[in-house]
C-alpha atoms as a PDB file:
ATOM      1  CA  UNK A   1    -109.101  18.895 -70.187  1.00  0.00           C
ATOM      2  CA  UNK A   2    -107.548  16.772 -67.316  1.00  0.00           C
ATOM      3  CA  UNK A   3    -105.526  18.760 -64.848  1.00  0.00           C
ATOM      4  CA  UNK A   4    -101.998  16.451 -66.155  1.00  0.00           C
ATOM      5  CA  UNK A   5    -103.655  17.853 -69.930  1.00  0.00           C
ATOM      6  CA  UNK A   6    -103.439  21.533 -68.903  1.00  0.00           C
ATOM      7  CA  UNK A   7    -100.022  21.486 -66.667  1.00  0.00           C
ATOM      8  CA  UNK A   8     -98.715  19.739 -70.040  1.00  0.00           C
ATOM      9  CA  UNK A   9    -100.406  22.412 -72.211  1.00  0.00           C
ATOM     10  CA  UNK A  10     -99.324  25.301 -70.030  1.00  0.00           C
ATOM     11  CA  UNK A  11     -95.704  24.041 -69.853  1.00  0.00           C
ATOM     12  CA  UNK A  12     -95.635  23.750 -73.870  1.00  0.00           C
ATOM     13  CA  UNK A  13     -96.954  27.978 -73.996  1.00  0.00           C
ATOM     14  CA  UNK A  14     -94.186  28.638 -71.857  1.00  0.00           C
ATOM     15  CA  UNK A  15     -91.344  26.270 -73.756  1.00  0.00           C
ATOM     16  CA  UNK A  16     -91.011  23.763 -71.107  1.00  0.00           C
ATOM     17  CA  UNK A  17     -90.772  20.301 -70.454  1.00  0.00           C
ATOM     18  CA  UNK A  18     -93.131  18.410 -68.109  1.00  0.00           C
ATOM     19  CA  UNK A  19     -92.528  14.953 -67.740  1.00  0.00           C
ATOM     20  CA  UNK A  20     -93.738  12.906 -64.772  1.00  0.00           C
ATOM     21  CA  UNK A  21     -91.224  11.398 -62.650  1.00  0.00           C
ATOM     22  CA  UNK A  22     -92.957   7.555 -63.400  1.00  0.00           C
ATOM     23  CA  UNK A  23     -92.969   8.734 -67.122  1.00  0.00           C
ATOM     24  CA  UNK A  24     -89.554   9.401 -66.783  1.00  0.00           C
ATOM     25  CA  UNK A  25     -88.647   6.065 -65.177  1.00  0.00           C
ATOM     26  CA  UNK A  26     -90.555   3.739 -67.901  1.00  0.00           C
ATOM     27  CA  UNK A  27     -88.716   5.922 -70.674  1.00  0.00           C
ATOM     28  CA  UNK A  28     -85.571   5.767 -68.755  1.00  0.00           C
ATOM     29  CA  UNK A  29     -86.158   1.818 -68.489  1.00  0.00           C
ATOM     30  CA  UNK A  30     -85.637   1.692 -72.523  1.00  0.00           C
ATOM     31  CA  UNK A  31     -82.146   2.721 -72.272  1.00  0.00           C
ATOM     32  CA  UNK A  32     -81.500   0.236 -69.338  1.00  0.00           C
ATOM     33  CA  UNK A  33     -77.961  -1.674 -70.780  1.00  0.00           C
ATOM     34  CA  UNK A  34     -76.313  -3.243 -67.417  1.00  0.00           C
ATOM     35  CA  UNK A  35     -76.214  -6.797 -65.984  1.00  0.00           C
ATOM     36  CA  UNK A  36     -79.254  -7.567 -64.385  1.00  0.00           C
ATOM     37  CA  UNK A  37     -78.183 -10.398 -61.642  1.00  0.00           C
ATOM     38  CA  UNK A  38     -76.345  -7.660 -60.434  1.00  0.00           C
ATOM     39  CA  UNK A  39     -78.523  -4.915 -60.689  1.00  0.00           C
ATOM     40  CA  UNK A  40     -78.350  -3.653 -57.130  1.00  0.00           C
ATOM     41  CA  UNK A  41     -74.403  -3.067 -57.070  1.00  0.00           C
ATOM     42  CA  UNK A  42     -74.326  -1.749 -60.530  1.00  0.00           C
ATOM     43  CA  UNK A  43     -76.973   0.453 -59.910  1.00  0.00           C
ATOM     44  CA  UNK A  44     -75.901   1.921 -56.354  1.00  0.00           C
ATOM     45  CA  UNK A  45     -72.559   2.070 -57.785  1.00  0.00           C
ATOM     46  CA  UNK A  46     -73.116   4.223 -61.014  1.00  0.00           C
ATOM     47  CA  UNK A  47     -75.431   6.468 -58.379  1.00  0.00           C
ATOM     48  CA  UNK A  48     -72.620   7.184 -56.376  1.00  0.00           C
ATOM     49  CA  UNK A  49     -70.304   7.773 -59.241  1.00  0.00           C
ATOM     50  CA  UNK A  50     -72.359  10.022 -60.928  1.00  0.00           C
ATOM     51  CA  UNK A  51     -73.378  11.732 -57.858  1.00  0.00           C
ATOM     52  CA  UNK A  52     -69.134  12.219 -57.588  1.00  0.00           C
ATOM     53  CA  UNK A  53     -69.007  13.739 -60.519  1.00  0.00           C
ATOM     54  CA  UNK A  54     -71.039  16.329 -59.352  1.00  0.00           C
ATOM     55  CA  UNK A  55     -69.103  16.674 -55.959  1.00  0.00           C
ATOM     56  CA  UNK A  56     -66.124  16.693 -58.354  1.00  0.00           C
ATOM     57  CA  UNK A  57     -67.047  19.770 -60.913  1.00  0.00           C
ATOM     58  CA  UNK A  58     -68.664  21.825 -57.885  1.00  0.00           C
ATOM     59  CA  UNK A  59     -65.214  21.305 -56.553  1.00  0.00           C
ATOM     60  CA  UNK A  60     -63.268  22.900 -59.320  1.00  0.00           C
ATOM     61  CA  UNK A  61     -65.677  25.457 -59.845  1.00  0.00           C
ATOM     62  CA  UNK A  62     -64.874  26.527 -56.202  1.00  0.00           C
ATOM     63  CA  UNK A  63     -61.138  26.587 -56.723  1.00  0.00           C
ATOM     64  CA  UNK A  64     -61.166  27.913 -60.555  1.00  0.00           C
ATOM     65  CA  UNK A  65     -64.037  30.481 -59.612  1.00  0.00           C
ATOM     66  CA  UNK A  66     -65.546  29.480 -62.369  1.00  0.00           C
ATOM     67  CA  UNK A  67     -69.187  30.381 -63.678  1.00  0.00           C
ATOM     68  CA  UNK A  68     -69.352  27.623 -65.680  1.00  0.00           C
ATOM     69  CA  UNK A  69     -69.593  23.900 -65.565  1.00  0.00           C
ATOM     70  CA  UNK A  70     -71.535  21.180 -66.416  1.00  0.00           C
ATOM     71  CA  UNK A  71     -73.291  20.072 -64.035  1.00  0.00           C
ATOM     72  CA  UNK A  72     -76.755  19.758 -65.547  1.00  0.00           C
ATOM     73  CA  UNK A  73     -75.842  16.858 -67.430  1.00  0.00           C
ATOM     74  CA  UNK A  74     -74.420  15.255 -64.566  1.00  0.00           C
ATOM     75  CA  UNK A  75     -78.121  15.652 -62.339  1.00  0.00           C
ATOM     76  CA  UNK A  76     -79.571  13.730 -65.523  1.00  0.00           C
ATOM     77  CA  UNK A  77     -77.513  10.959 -64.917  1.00  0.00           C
ATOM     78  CA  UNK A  78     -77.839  10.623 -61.462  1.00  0.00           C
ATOM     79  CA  UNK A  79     -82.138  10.698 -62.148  1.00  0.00           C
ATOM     80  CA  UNK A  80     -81.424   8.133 -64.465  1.00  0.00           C
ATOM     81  CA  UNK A  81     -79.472   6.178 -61.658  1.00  0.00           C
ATOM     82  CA  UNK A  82     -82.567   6.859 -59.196  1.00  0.00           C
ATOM     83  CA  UNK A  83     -84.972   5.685 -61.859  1.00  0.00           C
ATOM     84  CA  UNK A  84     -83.535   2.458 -62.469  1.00  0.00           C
ATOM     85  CA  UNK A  85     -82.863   1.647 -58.854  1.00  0.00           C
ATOM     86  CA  UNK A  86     -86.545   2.728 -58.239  1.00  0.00           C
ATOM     87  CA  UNK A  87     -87.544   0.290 -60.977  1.00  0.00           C
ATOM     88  CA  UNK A  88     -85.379  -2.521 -59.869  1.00  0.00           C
ATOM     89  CA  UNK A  89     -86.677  -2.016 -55.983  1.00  0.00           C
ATOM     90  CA  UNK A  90     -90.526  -2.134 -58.025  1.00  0.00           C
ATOM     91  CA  UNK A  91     -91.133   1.304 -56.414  1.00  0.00           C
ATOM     92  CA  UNK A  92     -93.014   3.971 -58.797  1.00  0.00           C
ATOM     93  CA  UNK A  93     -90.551   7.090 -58.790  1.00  0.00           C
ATOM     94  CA  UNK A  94     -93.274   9.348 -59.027  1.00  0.00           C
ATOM     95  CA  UNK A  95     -95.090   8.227 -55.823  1.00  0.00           C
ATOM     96  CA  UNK A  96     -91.648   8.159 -53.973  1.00  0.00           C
ATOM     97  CA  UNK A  97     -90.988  12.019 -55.178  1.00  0.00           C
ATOM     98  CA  UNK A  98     -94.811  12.815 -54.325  1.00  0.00           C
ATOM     99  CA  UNK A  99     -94.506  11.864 -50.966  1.00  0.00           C
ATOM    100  CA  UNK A 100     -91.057  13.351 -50.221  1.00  0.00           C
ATOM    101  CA  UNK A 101     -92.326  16.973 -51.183  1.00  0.00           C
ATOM    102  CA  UNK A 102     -95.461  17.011 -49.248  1.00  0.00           C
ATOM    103  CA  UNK A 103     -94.103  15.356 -45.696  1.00  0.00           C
ATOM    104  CA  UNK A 104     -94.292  18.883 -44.455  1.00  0.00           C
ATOM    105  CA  UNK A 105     -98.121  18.387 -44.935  1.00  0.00           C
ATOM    106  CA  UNK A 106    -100.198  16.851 -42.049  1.00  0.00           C
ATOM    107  CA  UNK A 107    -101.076  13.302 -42.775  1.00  0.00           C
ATOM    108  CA  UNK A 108    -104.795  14.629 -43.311  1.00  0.00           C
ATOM    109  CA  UNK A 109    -103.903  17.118 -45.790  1.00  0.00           C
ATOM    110  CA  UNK A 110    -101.629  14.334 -47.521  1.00  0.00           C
ATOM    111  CA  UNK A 111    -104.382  12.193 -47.867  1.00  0.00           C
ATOM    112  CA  UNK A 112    -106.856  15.063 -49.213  1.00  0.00           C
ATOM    113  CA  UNK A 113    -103.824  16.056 -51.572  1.00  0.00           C
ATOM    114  CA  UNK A 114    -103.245  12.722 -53.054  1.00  0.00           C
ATOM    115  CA  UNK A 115    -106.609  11.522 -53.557  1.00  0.00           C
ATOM    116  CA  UNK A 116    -107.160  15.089 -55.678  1.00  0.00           C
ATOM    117  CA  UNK A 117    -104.480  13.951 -57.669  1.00  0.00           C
ATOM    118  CA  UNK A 118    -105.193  10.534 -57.674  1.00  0.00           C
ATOM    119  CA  UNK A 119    -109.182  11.238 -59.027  1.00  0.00           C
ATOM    120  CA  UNK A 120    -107.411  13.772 -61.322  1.00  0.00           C
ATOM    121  CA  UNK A 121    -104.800  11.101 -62.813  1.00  0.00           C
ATOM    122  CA  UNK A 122    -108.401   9.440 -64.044  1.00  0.00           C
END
């Protein structure tokens, strides 16, 4: 069993989803309805929309003191968002995501980390 295999197998024992981020962006591609000579300003706009929405219900949970809200559903959209502007700019989401969480790393022990997971992807 691959290391992806057993991350996949441990996440289904503990009722959880694993889905890698470049996973995510081809199955986020199949939804992809939007005019595609304008893909850039569609795109950036819906991200900042969506990413307003958020602003927006964090907002009234501040004044309401509220517990509740809805913002889960709003973080999907804005992935989606990121996906597809990843996948119109031909960048792989999950490389972009990789590289953000381990800049704290040296550049050595970057390069050791992503060649382990590299030679594990197969």
């Amino acid at each position: 069993m691959n290391l992806e295999e057993e991350a996949k197998q441990f996440m289904h024992n503990k009722n959880r989803c694993l889905l890698v981020a470049s996973d995510y962006q081809l199955k986020a591609k199949e939804t992809a309805i939007f005019p595609k000579d304008k893909a850039l300003e569609y795109l950036c706009l819906g991200l900042v929309g969506e990413a307003g929405e958020i602003a927006n219900k964090a907002k009234k949970v501040i004044r309401d003191n509220k517990k509740d809200h809805d913002l889960g559903g709003e973080i999907g959209d804005v992935l989606w968002y990121c996906a597809m502007l990843a996948d119109h700019l031909k960048l792989d989401l999950g490389e972009k995501l990789y590289f953000r969480t381990h800049q704290s790393l040296s550049n050595s022990q970057a390069a050791i980390f992503y060649i382990f997971i590299k030679w594990n992807d197969g």
